[in-house]
PDB file of N, CA and C in Angstrom:
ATOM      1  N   UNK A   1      92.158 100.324  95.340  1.00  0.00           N
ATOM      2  CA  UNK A   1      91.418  99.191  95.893  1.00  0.00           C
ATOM      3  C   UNK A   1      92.382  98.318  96.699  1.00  0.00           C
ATOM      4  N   UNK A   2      92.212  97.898  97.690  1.00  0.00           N
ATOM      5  CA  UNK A   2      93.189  97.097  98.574  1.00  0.00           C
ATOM      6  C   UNK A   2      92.945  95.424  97.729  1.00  0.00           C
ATOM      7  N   UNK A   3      94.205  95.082  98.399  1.00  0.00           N
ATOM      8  CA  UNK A   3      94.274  93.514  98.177  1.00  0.00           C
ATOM      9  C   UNK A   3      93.863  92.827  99.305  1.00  0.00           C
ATOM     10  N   UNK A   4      94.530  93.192 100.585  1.00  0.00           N
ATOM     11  CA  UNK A   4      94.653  92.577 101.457  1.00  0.00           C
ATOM     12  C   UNK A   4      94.253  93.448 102.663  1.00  0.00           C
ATOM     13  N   UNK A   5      93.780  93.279 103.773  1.00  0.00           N
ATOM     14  CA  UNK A   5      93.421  93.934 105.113  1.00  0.00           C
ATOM     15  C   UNK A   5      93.462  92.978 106.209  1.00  0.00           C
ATOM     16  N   UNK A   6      94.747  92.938 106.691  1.00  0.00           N
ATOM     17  CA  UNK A   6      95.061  92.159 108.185  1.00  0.00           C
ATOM     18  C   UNK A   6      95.042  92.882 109.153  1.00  0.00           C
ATOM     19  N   UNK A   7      93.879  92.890 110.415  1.00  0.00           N
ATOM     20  CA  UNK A   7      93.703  92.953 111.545  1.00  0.00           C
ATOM     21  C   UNK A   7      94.876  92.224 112.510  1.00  0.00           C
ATOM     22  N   UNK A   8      96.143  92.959 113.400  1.00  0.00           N
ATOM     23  CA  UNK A   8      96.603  92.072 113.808  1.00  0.00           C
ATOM     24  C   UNK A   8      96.590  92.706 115.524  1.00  0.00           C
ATOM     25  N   UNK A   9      95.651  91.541 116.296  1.00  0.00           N
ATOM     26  CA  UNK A   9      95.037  92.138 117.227  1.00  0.00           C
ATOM     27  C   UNK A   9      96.217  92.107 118.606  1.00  0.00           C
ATOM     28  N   UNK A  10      97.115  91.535 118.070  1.00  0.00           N
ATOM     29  CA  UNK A  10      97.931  91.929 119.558  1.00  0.00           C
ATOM     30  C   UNK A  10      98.451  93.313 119.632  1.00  0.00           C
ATOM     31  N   UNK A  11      99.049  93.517 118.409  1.00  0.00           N
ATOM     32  CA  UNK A  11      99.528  95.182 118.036  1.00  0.00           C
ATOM     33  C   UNK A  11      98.758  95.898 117.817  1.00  0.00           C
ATOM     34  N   UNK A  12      97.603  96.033 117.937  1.00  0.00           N
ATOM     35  CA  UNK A  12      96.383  97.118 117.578  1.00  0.00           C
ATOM     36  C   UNK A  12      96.928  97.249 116.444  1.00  0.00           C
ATOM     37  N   UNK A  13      96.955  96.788 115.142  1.00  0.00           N
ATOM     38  CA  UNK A  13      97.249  97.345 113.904  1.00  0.00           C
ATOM     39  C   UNK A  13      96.678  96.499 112.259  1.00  0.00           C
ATOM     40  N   UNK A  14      95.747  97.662 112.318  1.00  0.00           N
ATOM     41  CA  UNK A  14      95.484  97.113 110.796  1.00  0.00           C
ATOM     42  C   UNK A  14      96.186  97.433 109.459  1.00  0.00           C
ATOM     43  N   UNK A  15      96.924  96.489 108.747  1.00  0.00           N
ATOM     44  CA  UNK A  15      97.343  96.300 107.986  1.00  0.00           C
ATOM     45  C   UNK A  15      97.286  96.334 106.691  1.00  0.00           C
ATOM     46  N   UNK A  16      97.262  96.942 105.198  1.00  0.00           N
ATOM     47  CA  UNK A  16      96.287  97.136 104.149  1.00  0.00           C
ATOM     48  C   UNK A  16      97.253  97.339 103.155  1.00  0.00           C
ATOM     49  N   UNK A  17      97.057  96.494 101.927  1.00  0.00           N
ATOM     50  CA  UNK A  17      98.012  96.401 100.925  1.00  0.00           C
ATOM     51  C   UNK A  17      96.973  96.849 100.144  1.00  0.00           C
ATOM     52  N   UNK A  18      97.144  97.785  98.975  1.00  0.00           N
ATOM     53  CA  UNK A  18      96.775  98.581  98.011  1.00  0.00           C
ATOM     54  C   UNK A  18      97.157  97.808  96.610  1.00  0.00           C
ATOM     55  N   UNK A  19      96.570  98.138  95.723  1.00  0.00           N
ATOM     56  CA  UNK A  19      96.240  97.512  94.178  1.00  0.00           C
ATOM     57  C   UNK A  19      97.913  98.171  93.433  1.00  0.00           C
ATOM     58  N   UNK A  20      98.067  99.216  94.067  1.00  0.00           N
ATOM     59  CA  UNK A  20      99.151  99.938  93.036  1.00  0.00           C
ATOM     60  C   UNK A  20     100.601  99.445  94.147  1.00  0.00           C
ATOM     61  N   UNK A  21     100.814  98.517  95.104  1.00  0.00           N
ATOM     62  CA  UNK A  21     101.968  98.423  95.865  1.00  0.00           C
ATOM     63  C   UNK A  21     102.138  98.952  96.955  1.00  0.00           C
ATOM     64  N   UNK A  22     101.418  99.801  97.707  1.00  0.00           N
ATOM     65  CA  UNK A  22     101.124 100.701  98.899  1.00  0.00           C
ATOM     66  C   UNK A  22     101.080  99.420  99.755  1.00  0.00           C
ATOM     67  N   UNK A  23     101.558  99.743 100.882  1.00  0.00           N
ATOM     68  CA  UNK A  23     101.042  98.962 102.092  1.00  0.00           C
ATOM     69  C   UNK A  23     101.184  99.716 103.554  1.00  0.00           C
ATOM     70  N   UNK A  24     100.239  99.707 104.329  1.00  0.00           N
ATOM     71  CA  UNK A  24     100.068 100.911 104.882  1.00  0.00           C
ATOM     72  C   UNK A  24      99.811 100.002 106.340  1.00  0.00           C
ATOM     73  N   UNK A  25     100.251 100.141 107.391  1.00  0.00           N
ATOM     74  CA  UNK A  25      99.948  99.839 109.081  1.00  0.00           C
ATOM     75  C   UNK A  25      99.388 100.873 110.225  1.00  0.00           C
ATOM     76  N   UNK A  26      98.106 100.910 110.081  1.00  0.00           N
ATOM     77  CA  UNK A  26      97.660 101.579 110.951  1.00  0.00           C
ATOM     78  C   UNK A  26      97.315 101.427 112.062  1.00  0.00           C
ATOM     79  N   UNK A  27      97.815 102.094 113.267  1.00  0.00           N
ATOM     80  CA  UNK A  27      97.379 101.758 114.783  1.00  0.00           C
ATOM     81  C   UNK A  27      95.560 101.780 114.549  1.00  0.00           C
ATOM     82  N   UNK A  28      94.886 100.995 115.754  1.00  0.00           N
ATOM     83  CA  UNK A  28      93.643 101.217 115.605  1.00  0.00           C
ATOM     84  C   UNK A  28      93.566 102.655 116.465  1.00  0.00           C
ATOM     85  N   UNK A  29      94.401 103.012 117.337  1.00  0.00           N
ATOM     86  CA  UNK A  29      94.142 104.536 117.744  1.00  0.00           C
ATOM     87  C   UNK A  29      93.607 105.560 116.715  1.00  0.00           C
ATOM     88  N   UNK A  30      95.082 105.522 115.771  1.00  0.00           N
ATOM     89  CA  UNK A  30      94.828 106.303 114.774  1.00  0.00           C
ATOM     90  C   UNK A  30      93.873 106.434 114.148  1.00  0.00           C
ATOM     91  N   UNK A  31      93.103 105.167 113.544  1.00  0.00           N
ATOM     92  CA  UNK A  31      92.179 105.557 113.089  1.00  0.00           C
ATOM     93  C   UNK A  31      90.742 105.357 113.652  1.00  0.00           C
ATOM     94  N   UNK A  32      90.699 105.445 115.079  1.00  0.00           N
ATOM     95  CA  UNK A  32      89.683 105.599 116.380  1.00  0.00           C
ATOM     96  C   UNK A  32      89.870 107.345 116.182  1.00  0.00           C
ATOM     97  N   UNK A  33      91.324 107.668 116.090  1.00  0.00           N
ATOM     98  CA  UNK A  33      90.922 109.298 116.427  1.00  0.00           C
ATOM     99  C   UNK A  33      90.718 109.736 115.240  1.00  0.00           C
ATOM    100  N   UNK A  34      90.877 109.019 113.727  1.00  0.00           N
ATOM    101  CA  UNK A  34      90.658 109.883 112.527  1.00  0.00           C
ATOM    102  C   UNK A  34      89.198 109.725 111.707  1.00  0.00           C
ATOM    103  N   UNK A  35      88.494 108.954 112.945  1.00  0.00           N
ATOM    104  CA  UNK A  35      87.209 108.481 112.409  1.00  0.00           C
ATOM    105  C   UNK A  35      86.152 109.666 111.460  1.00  0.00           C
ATOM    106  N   UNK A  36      85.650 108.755 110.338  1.00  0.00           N
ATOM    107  CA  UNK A  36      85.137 109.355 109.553  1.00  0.00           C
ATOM    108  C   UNK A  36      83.380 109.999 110.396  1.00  0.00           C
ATOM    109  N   UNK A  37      83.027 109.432 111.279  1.00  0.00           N
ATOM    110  CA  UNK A  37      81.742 109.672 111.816  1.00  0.00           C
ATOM    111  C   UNK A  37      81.560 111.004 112.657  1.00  0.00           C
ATOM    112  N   UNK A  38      80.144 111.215 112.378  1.00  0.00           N
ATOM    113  CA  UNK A  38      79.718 112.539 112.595  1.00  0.00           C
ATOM    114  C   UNK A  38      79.886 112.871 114.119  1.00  0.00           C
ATOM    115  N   UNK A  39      80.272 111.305 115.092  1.00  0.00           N
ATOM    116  CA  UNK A  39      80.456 111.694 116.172  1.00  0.00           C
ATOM    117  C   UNK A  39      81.994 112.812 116.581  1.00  0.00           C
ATOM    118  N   UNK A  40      83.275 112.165 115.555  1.00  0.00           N
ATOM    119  CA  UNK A  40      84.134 112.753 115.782  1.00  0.00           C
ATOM    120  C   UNK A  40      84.190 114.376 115.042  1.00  0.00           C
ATOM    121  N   UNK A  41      83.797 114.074 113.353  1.00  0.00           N
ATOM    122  CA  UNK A  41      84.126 115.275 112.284  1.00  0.00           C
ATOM    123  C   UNK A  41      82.825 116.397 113.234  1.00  0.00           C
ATOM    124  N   UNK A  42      82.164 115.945 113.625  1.00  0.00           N
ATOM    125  CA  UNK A  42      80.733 116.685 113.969  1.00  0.00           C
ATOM    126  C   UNK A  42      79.976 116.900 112.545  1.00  0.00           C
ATOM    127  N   UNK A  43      78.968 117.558 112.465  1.00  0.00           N
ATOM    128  CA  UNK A  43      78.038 117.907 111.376  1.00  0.00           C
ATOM    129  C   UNK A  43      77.950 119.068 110.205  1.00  0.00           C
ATOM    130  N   UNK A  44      79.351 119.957 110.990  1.00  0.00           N
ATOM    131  CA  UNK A  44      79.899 121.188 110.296  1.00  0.00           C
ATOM    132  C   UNK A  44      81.025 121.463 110.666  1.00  0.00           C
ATOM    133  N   UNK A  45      82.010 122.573 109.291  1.00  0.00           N
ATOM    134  CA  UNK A  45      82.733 123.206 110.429  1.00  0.00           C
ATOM    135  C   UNK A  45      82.885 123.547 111.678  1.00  0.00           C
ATOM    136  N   UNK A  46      84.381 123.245 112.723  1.00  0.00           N
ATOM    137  CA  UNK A  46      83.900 123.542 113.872  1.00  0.00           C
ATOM    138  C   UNK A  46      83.141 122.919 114.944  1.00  0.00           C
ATOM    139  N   UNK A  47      82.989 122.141 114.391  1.00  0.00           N
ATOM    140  CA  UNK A  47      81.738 120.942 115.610  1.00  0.00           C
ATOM    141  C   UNK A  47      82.719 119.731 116.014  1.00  0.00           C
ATOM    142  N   UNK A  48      84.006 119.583 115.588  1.00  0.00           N
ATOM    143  CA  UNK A  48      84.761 118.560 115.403  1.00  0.00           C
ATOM    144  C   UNK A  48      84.948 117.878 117.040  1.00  0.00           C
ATOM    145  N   UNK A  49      85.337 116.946 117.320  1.00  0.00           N
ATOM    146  CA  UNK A  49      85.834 117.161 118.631  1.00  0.00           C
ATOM    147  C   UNK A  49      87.270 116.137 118.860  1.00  0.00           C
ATOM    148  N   UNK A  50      87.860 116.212 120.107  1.00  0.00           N
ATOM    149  CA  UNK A  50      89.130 115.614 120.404  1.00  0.00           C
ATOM    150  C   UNK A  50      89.015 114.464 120.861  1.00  0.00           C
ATOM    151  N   UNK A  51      88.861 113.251 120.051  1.00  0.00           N
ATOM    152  CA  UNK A  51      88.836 112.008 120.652  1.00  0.00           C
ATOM    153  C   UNK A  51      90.434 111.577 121.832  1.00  0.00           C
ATOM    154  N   UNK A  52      89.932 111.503 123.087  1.00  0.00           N
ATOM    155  CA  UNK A  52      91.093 111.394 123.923  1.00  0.00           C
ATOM    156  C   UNK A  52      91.072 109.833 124.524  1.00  0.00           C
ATOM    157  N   UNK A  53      92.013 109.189 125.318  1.00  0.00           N
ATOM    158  CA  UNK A  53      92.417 108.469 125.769  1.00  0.00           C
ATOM    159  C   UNK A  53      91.789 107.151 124.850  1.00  0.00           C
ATOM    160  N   UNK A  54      92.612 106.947 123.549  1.00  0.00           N
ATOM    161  CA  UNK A  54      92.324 105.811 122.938  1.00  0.00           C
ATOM    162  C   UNK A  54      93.457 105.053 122.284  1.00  0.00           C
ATOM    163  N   UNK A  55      94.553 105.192 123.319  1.00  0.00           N
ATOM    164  CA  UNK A  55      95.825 104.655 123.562  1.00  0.00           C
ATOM    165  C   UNK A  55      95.615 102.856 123.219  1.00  0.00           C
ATOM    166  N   UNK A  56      94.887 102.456 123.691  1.00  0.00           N
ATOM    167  CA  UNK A  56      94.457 101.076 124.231  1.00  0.00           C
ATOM    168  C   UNK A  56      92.992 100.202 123.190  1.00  0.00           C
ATOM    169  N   UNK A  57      92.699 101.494 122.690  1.00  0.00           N
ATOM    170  CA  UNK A  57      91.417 100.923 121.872  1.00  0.00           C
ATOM    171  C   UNK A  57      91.616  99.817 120.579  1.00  0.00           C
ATOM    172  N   UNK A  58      91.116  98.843 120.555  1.00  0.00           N
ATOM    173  CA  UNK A  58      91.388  97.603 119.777  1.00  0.00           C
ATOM    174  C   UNK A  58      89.937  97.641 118.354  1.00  0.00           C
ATOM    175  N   UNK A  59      90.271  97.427 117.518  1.00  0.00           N
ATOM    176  CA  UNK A  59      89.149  97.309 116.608  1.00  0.00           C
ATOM    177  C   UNK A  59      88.683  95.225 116.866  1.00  0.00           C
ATOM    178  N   UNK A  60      87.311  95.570 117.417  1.00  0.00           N
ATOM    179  CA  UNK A  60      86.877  93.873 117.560  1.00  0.00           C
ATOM    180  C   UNK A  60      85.943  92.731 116.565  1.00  0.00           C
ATOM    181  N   UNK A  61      85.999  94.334 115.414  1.00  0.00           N
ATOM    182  CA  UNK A  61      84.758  93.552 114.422  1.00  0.00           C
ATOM    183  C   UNK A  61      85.174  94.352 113.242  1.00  0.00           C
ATOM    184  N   UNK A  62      85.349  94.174 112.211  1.00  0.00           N
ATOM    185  CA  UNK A  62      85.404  94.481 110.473  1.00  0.00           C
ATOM    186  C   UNK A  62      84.418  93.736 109.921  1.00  0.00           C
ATOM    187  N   UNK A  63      83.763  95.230 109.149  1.00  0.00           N
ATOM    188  CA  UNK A  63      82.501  94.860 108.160  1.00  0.00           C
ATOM    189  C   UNK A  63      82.349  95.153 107.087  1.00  0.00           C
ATOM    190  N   UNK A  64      82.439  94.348 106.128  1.00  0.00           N
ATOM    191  CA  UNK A  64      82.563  95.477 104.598  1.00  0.00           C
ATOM    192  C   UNK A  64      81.192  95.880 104.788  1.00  0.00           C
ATOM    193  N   UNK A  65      81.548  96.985 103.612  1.00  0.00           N
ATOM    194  CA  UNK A  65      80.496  98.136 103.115  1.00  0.00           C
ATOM    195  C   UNK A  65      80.803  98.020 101.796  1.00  0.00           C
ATOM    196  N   UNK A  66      79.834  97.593 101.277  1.00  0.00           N
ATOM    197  CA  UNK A  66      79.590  97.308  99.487  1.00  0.00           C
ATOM    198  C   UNK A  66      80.856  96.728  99.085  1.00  0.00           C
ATOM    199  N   UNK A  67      81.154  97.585  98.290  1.00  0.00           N
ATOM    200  CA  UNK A  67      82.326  97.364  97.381  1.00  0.00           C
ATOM    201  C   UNK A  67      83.426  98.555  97.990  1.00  0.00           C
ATOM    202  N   UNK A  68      83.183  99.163  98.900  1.00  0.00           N
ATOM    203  CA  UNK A  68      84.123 100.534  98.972  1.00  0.00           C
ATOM    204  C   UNK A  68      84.473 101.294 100.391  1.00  0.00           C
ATOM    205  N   UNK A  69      84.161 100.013 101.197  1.00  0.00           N
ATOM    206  CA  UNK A  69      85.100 100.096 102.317  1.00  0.00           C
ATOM    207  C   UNK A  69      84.457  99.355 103.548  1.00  0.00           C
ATOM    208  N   UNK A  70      84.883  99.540 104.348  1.00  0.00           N
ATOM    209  CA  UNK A  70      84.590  99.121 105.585  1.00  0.00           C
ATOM    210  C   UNK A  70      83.848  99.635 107.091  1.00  0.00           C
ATOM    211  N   UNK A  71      83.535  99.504 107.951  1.00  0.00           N
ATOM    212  CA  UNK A  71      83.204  99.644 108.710  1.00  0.00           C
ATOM    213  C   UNK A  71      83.566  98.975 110.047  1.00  0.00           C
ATOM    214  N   UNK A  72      84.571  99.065 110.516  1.00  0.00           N
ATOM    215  CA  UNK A  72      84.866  99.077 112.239  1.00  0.00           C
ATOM    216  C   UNK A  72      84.294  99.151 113.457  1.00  0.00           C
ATOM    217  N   UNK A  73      84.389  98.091 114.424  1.00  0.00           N
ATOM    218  CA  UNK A  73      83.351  98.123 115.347  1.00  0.00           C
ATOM    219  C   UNK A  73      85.547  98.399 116.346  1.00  0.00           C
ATOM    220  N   UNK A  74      85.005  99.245 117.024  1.00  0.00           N
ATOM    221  CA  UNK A  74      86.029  99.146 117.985  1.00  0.00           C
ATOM    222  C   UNK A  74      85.979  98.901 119.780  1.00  0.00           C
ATOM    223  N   UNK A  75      87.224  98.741 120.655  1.00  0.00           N
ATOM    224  CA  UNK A  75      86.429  97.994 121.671  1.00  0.00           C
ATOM    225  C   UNK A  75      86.000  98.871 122.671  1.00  0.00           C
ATOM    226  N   UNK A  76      85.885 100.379 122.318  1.00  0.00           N
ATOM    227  CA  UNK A  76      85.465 101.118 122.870  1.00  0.00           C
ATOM    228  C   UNK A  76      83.485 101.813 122.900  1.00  0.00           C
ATOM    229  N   UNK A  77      83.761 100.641 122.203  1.00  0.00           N
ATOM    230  CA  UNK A  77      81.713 100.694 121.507  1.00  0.00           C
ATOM    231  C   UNK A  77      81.825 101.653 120.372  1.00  0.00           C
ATOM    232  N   UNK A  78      82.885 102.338 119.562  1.00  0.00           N
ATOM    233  CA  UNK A  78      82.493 103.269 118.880  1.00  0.00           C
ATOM    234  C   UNK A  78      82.618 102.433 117.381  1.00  0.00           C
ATOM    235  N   UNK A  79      81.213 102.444 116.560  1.00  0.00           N
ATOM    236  CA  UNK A  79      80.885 101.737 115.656  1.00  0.00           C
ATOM    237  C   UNK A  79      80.493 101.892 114.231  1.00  0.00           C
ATOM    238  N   UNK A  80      80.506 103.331 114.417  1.00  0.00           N
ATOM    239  CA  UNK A  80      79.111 104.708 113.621  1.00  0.00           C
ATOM    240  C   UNK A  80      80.493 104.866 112.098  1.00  0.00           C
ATOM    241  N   UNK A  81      81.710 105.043 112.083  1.00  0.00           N
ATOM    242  CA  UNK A  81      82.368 105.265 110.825  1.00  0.00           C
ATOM    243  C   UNK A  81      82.293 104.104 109.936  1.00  0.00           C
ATOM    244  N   UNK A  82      82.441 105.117 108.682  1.00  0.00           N
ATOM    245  CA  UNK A  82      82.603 104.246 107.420  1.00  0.00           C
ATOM    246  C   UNK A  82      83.819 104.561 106.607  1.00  0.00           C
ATOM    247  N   UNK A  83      85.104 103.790 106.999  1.00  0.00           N
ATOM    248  CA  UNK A  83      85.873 103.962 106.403  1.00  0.00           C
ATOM    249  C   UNK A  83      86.168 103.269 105.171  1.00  0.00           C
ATOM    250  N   UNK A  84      86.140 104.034 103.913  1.00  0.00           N
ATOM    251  CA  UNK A  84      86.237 104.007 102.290  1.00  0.00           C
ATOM    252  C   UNK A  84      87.482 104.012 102.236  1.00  0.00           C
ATOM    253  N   UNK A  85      87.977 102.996 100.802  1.00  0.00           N
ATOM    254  CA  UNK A  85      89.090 102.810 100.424  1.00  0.00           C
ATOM    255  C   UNK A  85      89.655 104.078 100.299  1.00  0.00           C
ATOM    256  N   UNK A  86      89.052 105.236  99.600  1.00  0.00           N
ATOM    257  CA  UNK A  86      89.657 106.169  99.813  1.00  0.00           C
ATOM    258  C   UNK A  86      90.326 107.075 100.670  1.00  0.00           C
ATOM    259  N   UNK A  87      89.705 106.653 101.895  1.00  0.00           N
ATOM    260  CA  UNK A  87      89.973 107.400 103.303  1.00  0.00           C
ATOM    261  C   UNK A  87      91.067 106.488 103.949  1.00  0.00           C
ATOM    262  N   UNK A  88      90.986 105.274 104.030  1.00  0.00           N
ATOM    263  CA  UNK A  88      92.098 104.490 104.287  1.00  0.00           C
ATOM    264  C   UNK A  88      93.551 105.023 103.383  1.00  0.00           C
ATOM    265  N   UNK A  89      93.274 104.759 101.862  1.00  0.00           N
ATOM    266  CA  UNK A  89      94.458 104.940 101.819  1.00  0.00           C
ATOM    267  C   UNK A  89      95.070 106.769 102.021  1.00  0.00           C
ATOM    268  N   UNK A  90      94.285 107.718 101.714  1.00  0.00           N
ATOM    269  CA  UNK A  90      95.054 108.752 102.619  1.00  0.00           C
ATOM    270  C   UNK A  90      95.266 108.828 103.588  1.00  0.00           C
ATOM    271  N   UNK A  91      94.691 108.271 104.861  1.00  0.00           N
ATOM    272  CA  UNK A  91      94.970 108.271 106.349  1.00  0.00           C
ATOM    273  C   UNK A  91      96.482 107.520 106.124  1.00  0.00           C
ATOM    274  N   UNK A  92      96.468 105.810 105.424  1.00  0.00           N
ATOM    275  CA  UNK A  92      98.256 105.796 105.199  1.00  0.00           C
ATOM    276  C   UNK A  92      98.758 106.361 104.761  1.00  0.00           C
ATOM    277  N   UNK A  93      98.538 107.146 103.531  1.00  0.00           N
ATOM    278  CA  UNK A  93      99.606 108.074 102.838  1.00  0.00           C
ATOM    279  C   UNK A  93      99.825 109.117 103.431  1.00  0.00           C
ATOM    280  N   UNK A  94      99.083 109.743 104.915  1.00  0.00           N
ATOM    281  CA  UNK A  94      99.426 110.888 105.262  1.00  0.00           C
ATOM    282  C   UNK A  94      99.506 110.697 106.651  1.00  0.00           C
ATOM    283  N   UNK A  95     100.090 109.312 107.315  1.00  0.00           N
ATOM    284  CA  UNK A  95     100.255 108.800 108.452  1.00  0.00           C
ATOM    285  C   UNK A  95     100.747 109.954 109.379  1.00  0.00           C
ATOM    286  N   UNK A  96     101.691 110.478 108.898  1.00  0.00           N
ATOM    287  CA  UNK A  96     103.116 110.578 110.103  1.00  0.00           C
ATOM    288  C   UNK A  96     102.572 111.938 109.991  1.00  0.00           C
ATOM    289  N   UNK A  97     102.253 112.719 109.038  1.00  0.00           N
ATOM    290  CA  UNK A  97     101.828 114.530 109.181  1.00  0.00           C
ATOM    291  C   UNK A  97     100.208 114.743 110.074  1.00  0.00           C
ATOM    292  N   UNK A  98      99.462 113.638 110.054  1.00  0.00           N
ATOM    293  CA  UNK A  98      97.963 113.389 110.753  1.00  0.00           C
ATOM    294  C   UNK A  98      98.384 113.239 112.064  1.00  0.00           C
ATOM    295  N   UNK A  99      99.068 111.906 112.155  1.00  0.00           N
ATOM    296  CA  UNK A  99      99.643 111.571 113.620  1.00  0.00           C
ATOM    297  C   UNK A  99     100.281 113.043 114.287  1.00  0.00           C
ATOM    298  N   UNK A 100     101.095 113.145 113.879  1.00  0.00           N
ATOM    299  CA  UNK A 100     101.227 114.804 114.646  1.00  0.00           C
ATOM    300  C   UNK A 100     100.800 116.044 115.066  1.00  0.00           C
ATOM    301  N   UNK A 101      99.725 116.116 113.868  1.00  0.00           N
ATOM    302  CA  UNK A 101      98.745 117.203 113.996  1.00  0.00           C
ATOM    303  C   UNK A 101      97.942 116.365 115.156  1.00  0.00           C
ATOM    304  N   UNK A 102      97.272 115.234 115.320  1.00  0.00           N
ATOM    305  CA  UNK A 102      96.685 115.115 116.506  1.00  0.00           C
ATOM    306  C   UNK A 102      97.551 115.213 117.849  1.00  0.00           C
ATOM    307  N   UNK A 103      98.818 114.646 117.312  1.00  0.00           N
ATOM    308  CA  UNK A 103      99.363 114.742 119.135  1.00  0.00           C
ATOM    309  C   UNK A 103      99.306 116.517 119.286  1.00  0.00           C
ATOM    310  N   UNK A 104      99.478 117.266 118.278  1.00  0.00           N
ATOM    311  CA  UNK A 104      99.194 118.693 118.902  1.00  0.00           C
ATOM    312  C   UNK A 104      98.471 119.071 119.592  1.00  0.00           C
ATOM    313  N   UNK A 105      97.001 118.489 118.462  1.00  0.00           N
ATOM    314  CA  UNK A 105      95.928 118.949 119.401  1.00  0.00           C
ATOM    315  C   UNK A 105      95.767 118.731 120.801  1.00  0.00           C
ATOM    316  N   UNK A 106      96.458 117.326 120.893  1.00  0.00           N
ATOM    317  CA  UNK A 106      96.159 116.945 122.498  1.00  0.00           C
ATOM    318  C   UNK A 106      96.919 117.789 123.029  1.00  0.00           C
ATOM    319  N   UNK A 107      98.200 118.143 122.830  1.00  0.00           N
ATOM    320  CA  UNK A 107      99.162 118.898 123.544  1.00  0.00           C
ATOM    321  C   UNK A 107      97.854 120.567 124.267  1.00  0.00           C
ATOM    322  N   UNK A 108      97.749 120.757 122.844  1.00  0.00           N
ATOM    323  CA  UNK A 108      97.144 122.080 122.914  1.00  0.00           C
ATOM    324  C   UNK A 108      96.397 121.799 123.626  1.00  0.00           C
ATOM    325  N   UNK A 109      95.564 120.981 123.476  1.00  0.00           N
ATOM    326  CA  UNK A 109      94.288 121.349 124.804  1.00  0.00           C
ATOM    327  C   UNK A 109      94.460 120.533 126.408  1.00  0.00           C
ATOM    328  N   UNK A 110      96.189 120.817 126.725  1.00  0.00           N
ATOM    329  CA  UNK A 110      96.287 120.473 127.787  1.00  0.00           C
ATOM    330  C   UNK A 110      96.332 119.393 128.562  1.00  0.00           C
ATOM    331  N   UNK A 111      96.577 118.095 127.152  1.00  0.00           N
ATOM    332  CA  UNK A 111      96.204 116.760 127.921  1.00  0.00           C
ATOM    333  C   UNK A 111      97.451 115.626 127.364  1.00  0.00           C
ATOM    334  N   UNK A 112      97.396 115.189 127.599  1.00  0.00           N
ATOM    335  CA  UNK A 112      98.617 114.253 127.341  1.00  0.00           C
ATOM    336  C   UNK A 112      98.160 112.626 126.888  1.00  0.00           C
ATOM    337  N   UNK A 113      98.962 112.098 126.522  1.00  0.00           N
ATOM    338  CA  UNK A 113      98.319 110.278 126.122  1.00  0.00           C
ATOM    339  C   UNK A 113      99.069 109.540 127.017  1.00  0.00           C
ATOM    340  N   UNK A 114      98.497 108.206 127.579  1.00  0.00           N
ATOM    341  CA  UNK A 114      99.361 107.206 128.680  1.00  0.00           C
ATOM    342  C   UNK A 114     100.908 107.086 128.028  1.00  0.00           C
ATOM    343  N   UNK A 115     101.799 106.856 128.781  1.00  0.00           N
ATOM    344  CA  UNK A 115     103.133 106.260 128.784  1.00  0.00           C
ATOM    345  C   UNK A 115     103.104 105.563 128.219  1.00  0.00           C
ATOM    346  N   UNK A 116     104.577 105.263 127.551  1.00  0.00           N
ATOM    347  CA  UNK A 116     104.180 104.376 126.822  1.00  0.00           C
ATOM    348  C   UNK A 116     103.720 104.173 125.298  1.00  0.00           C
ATOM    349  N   UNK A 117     102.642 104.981 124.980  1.00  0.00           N
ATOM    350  CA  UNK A 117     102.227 104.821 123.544  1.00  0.00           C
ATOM    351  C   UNK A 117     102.750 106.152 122.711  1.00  0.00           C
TER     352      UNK A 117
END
């Protein structure tokens, strides 16, 4: 369960301190491209797709959801995930091995991210 969740909007980075001492800084990219919604995962295996050029994307609205997580409006209009304490804290605990596997993908499918980020 988090303690704390600071939005800090100049750095695109949300911020999230955990019940057991965790504290975790996530770009809002990151979790623009690790979004839990059916737009990104798709509806099955395989349906997934490559969220690209979200170098720049800012989260402009946080909404809880019950007791067990949140919901993100980001400034790219994409609004549809529900990110659960649970999904937060593995997206931090598995920052740096996620982050890479996506820059692959981009690699792999030929595209690159702006300078810079």
């Amino acid at each position: 369960m988090p303690l704390t969740i600071t939005l800090h909007r100049e750095s695109r980075v949300l911020e999230i301190t955990f019940d057991d001492g965790s504290r975790f800084e996530l770009p809002c990219e990151y979790l623009r491209v690790y979004s839990p919604s059916a737009e990104v995962r798709g509806h099955g295996p395989g349906q997934e797709t490559l969220p690209l050029d979200k170098e720049d994307v800012t989260i402009t609205a946080l909404d809880p959801v019950g007791h067990y997580g949140i919901k993100p409006t980001f400034s790219d209009g994409h609004d549809t995930g529900i990110y659960t304490w649970k999904l937060l804290y593995d997206l931090g605990r598995h920052y740096h091995a996620l982050w890479q596997e996506y820059l692959g993908k981009v690699a792999a499918a030929g595209c690159s991210r702006k300078a810079g980020h």
